[in-house]
Protein backbone atom coordinates (compact mmCIF):
# COMPACT_ATOMS: atom_id res chain seq x y z
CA UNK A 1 16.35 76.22 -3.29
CA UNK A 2 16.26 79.84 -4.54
CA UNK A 3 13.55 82.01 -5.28
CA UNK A 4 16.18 83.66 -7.51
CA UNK A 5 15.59 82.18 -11.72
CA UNK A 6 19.48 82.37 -12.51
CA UNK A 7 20.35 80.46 -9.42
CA UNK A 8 17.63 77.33 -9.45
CA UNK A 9 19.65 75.26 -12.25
CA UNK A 10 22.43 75.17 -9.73
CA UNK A 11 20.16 73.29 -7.55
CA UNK A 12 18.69 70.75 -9.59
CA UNK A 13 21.38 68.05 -10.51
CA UNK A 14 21.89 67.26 -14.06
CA UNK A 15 19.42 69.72 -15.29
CA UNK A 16 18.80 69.36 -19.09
CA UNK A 17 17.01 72.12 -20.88
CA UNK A 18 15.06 70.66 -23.65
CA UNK A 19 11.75 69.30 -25.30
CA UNK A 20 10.18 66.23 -24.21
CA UNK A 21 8.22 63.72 -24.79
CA UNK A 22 5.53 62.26 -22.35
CA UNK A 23 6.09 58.55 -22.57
CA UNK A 24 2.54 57.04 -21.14
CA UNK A 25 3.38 53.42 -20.85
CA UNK A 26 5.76 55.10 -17.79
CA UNK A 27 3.46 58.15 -16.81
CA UNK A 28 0.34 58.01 -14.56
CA UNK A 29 -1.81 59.85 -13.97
CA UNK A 30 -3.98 58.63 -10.59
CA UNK A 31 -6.92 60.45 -9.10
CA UNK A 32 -8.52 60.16 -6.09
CA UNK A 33 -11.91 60.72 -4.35
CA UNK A 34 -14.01 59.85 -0.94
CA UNK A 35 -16.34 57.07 -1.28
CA UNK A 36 -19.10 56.86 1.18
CA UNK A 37 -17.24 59.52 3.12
CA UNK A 38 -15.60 56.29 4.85
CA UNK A 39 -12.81 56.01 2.47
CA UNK A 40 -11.22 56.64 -1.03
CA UNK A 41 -11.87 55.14 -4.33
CA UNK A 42 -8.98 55.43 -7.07
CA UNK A 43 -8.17 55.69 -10.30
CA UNK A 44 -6.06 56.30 -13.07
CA UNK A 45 -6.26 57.03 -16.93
CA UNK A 46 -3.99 55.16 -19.36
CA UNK A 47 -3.95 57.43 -22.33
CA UNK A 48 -1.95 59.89 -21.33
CA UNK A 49 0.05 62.20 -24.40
CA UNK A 50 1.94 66.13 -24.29
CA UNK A 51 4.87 67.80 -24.26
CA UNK A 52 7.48 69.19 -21.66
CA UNK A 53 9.84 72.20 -22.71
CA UNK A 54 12.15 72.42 -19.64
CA UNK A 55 13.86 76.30 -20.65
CA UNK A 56 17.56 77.52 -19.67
CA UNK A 57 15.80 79.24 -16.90
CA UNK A 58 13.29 76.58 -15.31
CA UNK A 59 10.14 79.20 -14.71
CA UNK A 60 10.16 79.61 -18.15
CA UNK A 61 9.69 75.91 -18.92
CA UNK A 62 5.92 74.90 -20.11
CA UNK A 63 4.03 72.11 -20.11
CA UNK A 64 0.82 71.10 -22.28
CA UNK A 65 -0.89 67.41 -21.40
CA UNK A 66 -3.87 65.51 -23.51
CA UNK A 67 -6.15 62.57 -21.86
CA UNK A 68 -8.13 60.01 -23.41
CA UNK A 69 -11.35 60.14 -20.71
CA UNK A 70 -11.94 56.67 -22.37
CA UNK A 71 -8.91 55.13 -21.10
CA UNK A 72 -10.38 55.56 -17.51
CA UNK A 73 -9.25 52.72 -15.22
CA UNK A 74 -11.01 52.03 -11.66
CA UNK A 75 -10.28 48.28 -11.54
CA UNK A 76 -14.08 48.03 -12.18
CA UNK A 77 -15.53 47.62 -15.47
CA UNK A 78 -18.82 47.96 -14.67
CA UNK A 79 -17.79 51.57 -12.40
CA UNK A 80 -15.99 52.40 -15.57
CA UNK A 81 -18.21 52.52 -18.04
CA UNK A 82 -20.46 54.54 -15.53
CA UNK A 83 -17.92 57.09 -15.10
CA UNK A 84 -17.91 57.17 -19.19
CA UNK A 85 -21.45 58.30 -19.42
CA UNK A 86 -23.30 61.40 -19.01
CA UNK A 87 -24.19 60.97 -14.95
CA UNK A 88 -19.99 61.50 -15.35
CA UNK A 89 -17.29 62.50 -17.75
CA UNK A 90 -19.78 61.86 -20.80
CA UNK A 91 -16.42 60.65 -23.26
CA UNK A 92 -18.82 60.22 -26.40
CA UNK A 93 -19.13 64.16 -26.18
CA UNK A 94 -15.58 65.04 -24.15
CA UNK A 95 -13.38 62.52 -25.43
CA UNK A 96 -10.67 64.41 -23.84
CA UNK A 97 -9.13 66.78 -21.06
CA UNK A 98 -6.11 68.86 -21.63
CA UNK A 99 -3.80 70.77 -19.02
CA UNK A 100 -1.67 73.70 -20.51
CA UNK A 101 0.77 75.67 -17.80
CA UNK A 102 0.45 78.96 -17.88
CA UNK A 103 3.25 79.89 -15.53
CA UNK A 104 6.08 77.97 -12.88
CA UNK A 105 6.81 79.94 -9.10
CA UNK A 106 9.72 78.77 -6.92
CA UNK A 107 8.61 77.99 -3.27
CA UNK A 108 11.33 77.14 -0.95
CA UNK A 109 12.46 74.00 -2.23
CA UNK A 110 9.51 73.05 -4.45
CA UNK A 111 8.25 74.88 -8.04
CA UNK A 112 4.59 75.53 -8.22
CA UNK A 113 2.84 75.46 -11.41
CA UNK A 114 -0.39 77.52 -12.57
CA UNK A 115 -2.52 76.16 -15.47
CA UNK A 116 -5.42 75.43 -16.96
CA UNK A 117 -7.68 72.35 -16.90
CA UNK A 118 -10.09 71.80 -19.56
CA UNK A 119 -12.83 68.83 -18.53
CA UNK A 120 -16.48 68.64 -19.88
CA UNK A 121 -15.72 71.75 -22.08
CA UNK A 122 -15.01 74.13 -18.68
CA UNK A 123 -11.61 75.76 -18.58
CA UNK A 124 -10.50 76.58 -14.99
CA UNK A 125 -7.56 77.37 -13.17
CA UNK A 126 -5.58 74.57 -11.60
CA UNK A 127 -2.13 75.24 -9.58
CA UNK A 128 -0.62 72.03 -9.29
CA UNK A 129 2.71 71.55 -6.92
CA UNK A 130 5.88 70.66 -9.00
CA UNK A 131 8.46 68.23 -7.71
CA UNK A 132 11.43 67.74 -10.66
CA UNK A 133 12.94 64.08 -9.68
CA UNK A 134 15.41 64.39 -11.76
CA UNK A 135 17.21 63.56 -15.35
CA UNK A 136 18.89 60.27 -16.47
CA UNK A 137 20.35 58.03 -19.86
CA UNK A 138 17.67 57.05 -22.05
CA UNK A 139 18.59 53.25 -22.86
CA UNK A 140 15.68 53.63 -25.26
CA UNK A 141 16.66 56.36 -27.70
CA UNK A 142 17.72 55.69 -31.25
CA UNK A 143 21.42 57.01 -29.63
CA UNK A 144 21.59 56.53 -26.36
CA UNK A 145 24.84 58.61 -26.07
CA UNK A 146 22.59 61.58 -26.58
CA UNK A 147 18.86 60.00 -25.39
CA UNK A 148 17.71 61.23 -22.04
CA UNK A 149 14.36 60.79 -19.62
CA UNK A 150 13.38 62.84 -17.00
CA UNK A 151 10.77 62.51 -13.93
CA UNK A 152 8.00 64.73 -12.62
CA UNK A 153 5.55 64.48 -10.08
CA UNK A 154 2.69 66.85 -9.99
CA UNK A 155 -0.28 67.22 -7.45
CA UNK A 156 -3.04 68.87 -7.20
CA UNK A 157 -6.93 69.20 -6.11
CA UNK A 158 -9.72 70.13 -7.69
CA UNK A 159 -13.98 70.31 -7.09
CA UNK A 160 -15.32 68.00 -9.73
CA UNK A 161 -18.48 69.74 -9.94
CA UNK A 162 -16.96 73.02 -10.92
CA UNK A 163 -16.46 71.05 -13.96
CA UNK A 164 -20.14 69.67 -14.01
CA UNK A 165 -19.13 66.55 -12.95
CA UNK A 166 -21.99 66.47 -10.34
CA UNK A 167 -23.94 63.13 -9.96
CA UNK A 168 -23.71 62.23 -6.49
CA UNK A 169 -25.45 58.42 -6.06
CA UNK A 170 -27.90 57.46 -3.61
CA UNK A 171 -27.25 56.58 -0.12
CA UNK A 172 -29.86 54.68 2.13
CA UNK A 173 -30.62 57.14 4.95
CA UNK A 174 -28.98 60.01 3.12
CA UNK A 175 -25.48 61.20 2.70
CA UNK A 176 -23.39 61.23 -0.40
CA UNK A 177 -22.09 58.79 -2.16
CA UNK A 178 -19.11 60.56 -3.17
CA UNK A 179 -16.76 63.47 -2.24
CA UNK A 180 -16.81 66.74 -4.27
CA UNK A 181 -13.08 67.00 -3.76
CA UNK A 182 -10.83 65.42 -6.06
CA UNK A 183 -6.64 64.68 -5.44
CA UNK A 184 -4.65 64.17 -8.43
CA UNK A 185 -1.41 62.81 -8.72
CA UNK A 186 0.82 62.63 -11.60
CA UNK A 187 4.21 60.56 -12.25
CA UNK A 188 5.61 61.63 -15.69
CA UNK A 189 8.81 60.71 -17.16
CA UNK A 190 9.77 62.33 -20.42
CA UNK A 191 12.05 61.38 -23.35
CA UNK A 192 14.23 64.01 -24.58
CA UNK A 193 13.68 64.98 -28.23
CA UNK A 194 16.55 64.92 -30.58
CA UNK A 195 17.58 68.60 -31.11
CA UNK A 196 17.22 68.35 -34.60
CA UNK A 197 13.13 68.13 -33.89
């Protein structure tokens, strides 16, 4: 792929430029962290709303993402209610973390995106890498001669206690409990907004 704007849409079959709609009961958004230093415990929220402009050039498109902490899912209800409290996320006081793109880079045959996170009231910089999986029929649109959904897949890293996220357990003989470093991953797919809206 091109580093060259003009030339990318040529690359990307059946690129639609467009708003869109994050459709969460087909978006997730996983996480992933060392546990014990042995393995990895996962995770994913459920709650997941925001809005993808995909522009005529594609590194002007933006993106701006909202999650309910609440809707935290470990397959653990006891862990998740832990993770709600204050030794964690504390969701009675930040009931939510937000992602807004501040600017898309071409890089070889992948787009990298710079944003910012907000978690716990800290606003940092997060890069995540950009894979666009491509555009298809929405059979769910009010006219499905028009409708459209398209795919996205976003990862990215970040140190949870740079966002105060910093309880760490206790181990029997020492250690931690848990690894600072966090992988996301993100599987979006997006319904096209009318054009009228």
């Amino acid at each position: 792929m091109s580093a060259e704007p003009t030339e990318i849409p040529g690359y990307i079959p059946g690129y639609i430029a467009g708003t869109w709609d994050i459709d969460p009961v087909h978006s997730d958004v996983g996480f992933a962290v060392r546990h014990l230093m042995i393995s990895k415990a996962k995770g994913r929220f459920a709650a997941v709303e925001g809005r993808i402009v995909t522009a005529e050039d594609p590194l002007e498109s933006e993106v701006s993402a909202t999650i309910d902490m609440s809707s935290i899912d470990t397959g653990s209800p006891q862990r998740d209610e832990h993770l709600r409290d204050a030794d964690f996320f504390e969701v009675g006081k930040y009931p939510r973390m937000t992602y807004r793109s501040t600017g898309i880079r071409a890089d070889g045959d992948r787009f990298l995106m710079d944003g910012e996170l907000t978690l716990k009231g800290v606003t940092l910089p997060v890069p995540l890498t950009l894979e666009l999986n491509g555009f298809a029929p929405d059979p769910f649109a009010p006219d499905p001669a028009t409708g459209a959904r398209a795919g996205f897949t976003a990862t990215g890293e970040i140190n949870r206690r740079d966002f105060g996220v910093s309880y760490h357990g206790s181990v029997p003989g020492g250690g931690a409990a848990l690894g600072d470093r966090v992988q996301i991953t993100l599987e979006i797919e997006a319904a096209l907004r009318p054009a009228a809206e």
